[in-house]
PDB file of N, CA and C in Angstrom:
ATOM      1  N   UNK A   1     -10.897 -10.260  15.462  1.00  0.00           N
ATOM      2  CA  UNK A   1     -11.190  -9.583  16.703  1.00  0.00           C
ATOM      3  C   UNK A   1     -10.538  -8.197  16.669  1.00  0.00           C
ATOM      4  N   UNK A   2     -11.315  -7.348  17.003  1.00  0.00           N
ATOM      5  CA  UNK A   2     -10.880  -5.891  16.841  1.00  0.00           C
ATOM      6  C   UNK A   2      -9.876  -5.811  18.117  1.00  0.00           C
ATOM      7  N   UNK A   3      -8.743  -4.791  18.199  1.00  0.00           N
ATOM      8  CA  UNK A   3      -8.105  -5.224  19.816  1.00  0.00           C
ATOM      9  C   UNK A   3      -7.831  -2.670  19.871  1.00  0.00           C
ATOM     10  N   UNK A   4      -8.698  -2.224  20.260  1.00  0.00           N
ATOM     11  CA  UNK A   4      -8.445  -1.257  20.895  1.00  0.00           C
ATOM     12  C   UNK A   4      -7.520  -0.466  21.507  1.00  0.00           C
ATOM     13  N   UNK A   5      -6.989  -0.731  22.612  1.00  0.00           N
ATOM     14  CA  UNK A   5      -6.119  -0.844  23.088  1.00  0.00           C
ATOM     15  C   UNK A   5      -5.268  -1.887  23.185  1.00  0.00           C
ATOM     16  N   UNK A   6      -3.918  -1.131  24.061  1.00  0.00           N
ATOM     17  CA  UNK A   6      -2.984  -2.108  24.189  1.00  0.00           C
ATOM     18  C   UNK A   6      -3.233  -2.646  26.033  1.00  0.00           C
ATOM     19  N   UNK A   7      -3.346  -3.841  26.475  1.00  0.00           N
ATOM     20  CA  UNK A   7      -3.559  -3.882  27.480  1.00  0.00           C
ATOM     21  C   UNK A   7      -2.544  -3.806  29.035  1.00  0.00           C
ATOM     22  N   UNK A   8      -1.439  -3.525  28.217  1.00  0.00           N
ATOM     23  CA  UNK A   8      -0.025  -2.941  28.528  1.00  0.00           C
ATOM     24  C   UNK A   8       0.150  -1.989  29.397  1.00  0.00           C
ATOM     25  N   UNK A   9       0.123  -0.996  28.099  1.00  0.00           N
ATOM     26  CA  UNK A   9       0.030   0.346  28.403  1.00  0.00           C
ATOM     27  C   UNK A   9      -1.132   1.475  28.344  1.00  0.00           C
ATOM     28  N   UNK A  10      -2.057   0.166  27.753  1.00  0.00           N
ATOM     29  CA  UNK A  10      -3.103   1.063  28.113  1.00  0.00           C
ATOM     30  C   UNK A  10      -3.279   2.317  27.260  1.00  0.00           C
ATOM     31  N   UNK A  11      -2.488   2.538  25.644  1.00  0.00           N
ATOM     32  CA  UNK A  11      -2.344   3.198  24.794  1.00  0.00           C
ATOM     33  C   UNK A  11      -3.058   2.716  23.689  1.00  0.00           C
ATOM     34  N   UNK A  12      -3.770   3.355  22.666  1.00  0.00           N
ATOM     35  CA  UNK A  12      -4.428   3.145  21.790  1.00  0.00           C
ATOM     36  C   UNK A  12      -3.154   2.090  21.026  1.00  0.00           C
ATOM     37  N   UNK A  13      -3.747   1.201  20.300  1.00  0.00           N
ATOM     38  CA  UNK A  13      -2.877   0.172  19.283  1.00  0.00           C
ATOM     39  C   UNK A  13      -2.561   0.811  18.571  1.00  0.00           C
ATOM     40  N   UNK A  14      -3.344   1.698  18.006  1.00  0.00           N
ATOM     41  CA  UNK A  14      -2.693   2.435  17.073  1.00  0.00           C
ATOM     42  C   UNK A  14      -1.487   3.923  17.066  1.00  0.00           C
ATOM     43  N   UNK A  15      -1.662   3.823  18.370  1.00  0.00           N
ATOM     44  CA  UNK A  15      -0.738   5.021  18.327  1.00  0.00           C
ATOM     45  C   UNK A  15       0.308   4.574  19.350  1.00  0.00           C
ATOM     46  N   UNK A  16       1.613   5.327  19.340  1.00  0.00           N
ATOM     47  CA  UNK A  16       2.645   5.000  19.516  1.00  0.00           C
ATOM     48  C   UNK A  16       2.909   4.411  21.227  1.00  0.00           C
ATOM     49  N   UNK A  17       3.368   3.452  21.523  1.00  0.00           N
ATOM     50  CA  UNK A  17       3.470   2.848  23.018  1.00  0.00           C
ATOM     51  C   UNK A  17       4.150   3.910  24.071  1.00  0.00           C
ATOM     52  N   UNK A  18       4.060   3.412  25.226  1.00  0.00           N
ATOM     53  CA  UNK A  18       5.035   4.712  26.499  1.00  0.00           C
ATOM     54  C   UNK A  18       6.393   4.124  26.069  1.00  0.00           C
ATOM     55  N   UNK A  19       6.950   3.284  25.729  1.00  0.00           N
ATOM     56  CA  UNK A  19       8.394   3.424  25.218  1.00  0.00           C
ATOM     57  C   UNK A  19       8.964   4.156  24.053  1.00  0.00           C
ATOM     58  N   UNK A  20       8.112   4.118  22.978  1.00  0.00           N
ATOM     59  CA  UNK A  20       8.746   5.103  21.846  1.00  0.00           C
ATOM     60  C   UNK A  20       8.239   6.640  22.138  1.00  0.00           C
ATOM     61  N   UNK A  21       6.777   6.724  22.968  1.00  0.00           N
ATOM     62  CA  UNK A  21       6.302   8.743  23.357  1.00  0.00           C
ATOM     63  C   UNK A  21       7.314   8.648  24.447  1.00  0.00           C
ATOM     64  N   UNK A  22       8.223   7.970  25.190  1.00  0.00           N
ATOM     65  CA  UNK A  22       9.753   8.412  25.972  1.00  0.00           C
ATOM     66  C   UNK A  22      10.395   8.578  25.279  1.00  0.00           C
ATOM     67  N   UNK A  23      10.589   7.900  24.536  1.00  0.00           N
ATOM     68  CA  UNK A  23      12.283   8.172  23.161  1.00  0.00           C
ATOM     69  C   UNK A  23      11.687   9.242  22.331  1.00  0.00           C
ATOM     70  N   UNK A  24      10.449   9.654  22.343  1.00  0.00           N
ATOM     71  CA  UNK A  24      10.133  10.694  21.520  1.00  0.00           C
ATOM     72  C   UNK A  24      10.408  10.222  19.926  1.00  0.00           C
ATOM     73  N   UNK A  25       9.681   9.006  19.651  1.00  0.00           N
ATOM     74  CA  UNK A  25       9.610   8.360  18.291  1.00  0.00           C
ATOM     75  C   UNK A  25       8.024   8.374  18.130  1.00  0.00           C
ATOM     76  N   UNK A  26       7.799   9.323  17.404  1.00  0.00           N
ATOM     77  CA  UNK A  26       6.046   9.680  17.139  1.00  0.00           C
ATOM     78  C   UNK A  26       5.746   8.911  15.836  1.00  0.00           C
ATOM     79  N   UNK A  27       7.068   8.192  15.119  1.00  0.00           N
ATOM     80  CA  UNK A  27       6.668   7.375  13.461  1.00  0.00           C
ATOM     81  C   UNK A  27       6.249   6.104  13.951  1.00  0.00           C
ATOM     82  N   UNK A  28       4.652   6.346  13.638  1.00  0.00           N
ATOM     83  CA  UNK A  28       3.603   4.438  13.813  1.00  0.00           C
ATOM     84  C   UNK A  28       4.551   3.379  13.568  1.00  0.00           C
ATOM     85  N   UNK A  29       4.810   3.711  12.436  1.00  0.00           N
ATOM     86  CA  UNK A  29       5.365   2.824  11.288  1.00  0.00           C
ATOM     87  C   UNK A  29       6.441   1.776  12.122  1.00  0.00           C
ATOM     88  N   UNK A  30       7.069   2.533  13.148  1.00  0.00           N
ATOM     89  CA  UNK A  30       8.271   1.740  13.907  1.00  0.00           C
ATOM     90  C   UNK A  30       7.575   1.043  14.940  1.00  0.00           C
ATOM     91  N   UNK A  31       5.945   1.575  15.711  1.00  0.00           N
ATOM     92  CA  UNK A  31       5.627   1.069  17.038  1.00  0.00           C
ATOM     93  C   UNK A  31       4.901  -0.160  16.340  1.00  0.00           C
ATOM     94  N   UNK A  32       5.209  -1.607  16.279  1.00  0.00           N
ATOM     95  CA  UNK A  32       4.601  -2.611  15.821  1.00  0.00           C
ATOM     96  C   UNK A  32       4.085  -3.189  16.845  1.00  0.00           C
ATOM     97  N   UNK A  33       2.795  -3.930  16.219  1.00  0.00           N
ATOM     98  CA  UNK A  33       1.629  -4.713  17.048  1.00  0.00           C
ATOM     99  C   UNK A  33       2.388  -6.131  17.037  1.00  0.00           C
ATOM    100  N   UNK A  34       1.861  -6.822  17.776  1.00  0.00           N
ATOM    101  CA  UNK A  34       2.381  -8.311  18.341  1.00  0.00           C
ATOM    102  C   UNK A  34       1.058  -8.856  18.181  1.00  0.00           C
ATOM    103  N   UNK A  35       0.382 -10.389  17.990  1.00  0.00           N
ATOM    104  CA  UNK A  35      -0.219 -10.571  17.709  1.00  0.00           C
ATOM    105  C   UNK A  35      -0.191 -12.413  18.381  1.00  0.00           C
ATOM    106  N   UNK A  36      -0.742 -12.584  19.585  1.00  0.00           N
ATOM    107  CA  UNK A  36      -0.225 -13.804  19.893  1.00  0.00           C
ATOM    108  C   UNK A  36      -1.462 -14.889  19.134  1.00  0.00           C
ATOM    109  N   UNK A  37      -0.960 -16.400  19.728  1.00  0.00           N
ATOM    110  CA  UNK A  37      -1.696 -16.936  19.262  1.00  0.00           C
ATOM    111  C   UNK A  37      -2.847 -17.351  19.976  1.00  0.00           C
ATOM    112  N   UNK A  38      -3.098 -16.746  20.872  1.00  0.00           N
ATOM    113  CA  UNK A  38      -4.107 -16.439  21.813  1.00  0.00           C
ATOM    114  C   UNK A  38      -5.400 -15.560  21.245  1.00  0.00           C
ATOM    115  N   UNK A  39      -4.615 -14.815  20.250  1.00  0.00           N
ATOM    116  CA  UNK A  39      -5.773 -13.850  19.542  1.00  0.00           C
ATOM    117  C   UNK A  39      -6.053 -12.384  20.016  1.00  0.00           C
ATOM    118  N   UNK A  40      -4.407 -12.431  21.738  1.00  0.00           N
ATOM    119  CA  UNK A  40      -4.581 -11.088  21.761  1.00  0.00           C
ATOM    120  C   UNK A  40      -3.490  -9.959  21.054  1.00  0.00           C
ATOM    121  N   UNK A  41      -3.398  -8.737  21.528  1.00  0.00           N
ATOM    122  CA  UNK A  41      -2.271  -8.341  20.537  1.00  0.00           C
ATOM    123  C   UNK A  41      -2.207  -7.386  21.559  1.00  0.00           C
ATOM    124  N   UNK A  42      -0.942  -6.670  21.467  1.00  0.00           N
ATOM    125  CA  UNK A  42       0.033  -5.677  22.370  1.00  0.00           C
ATOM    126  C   UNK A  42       1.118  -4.813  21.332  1.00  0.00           C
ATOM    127  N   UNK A  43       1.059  -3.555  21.970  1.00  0.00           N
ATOM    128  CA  UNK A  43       2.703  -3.052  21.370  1.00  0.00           C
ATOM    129  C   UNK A  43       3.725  -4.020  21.086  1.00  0.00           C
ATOM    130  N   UNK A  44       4.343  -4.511  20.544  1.00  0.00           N
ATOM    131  CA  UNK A  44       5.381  -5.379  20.378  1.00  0.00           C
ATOM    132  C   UNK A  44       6.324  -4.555  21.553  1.00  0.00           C
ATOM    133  N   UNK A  45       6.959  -3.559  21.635  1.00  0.00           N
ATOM    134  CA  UNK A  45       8.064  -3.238  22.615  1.00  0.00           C
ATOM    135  C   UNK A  45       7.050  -3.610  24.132  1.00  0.00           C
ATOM    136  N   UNK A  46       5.467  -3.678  24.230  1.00  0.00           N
ATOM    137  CA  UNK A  46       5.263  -3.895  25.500  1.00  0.00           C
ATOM    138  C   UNK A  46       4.912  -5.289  25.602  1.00  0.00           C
ATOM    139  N   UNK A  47       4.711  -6.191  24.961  1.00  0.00           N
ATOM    140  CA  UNK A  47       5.434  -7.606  25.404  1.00  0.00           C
ATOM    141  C   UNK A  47       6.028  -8.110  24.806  1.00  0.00           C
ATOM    142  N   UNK A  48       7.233  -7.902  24.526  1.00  0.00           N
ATOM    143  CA  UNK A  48       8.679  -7.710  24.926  1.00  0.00           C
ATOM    144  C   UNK A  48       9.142  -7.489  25.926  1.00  0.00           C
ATOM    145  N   UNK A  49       8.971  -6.445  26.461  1.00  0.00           N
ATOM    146  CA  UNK A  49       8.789  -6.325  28.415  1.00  0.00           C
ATOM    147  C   UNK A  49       8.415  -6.981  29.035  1.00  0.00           C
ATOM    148  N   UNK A  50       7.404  -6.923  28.924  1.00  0.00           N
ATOM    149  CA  UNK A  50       6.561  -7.678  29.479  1.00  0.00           C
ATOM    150  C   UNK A  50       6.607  -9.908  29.679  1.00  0.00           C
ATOM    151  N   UNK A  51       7.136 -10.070  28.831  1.00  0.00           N
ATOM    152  CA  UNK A  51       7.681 -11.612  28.331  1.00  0.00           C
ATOM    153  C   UNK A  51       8.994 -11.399  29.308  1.00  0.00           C
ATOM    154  N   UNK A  52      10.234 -10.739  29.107  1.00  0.00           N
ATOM    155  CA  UNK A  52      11.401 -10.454  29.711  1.00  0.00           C
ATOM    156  C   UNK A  52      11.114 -10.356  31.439  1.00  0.00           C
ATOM    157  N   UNK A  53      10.464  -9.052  31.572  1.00  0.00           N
ATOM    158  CA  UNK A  53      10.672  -8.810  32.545  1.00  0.00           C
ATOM    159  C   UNK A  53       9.675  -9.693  33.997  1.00  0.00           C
ATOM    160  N   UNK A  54       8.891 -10.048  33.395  1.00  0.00           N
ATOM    161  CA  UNK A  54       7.717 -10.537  34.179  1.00  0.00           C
ATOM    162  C   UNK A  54       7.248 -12.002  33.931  1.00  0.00           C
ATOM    163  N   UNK A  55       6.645 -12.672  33.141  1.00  0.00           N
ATOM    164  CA  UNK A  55       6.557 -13.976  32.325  1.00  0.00           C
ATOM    165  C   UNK A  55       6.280 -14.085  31.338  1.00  0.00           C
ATOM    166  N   UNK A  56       6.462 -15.314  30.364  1.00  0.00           N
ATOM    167  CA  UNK A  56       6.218 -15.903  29.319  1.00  0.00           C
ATOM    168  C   UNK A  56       5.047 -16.014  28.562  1.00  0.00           C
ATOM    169  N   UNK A  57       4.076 -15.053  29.340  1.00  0.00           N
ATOM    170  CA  UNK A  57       2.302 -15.546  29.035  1.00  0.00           C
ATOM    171  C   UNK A  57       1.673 -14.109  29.174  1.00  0.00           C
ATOM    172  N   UNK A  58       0.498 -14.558  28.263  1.00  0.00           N
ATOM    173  CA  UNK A  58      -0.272 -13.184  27.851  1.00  0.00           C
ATOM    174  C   UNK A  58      -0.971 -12.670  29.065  1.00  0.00           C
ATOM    175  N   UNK A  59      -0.718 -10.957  29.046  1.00  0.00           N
ATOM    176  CA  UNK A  59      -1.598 -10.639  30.346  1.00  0.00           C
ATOM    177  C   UNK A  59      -3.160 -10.840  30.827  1.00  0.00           C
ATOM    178  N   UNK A  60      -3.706 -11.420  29.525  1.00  0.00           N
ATOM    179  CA  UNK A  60      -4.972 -11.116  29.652  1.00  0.00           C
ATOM    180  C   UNK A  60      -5.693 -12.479  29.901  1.00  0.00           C
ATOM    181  N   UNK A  61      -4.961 -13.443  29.560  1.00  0.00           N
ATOM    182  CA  UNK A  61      -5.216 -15.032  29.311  1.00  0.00           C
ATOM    183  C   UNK A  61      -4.658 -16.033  30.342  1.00  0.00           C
ATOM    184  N   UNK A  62      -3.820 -15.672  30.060  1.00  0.00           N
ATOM    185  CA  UNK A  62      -2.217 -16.276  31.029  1.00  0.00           C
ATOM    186  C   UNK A  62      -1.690 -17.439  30.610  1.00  0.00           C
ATOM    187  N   UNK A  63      -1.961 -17.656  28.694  1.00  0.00           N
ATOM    188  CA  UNK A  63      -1.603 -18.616  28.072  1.00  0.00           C
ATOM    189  C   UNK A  63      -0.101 -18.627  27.960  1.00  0.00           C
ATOM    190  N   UNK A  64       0.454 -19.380  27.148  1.00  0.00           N
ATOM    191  CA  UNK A  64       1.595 -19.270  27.189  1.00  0.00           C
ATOM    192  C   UNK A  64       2.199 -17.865  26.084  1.00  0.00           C
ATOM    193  N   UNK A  65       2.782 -17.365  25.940  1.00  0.00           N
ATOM    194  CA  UNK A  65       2.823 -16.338  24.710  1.00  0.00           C
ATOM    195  C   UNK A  65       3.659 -17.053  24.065  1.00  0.00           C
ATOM    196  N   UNK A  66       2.999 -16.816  22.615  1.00  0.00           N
ATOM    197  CA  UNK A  66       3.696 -17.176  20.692  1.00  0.00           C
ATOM    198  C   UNK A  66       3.269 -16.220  19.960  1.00  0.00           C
ATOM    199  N   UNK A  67       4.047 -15.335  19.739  1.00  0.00           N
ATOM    200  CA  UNK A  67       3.982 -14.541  18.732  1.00  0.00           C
ATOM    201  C   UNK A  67       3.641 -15.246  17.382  1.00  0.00           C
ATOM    202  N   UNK A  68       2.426 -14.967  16.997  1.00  0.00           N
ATOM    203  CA  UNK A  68       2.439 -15.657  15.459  1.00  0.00           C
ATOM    204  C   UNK A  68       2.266 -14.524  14.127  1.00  0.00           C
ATOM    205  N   UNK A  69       2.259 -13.208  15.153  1.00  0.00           N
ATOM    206  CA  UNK A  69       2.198 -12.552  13.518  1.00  0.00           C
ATOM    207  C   UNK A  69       2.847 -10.938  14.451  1.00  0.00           C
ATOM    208  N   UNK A  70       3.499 -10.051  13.819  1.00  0.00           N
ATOM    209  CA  UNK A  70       4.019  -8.637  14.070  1.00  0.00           C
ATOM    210  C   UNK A  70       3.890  -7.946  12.811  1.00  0.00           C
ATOM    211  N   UNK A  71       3.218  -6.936  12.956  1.00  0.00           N
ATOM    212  CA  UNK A  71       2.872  -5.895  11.982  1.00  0.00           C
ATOM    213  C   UNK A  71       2.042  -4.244  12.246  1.00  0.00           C
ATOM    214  N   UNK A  72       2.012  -3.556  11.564  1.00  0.00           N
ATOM    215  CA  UNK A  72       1.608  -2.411  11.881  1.00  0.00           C
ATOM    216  C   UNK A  72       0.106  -2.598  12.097  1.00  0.00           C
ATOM    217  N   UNK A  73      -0.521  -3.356  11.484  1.00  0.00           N
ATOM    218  CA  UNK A  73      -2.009  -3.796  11.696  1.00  0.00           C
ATOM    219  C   UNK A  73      -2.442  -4.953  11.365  1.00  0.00           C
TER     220      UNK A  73
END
């Protein structure tokens, strides 16, 4: 499944999340994708937040969230 955006932030997947364009960290290489087992995927720093600050489950599903894979793509 192709995933576009992040449904987060609403930032291309591929380019860097609103937490690292605040810290002013423009290297991809550090903004990693999250990849649940739901089949959706997010900035890793935005659910991370998102898990922490709010609940345990994907925004888009409202499954439970499991990270089963983190990587640049």
């Amino acid at each position: 499944m192709a995933v576009e955006n992040c449904a987060i932030c609403k930032n291309s997947i591929n380019e860097t999340c609103l937490e690292c364009q605040a810290n002013e960290i423009s290297d991809n290489e550090s903004c990693l994708i999250s990849w649940g087992a739901c089949n959706h995927a997010y900035h890793s720093h935005c659910i991370s937040r998102w898990t922490t600050q709010k609940k345990n489950t994907c925004p888009l599903c409202q499954k439970a969230w499991n990270t089963v894979k983190t990587a640049k793509e």
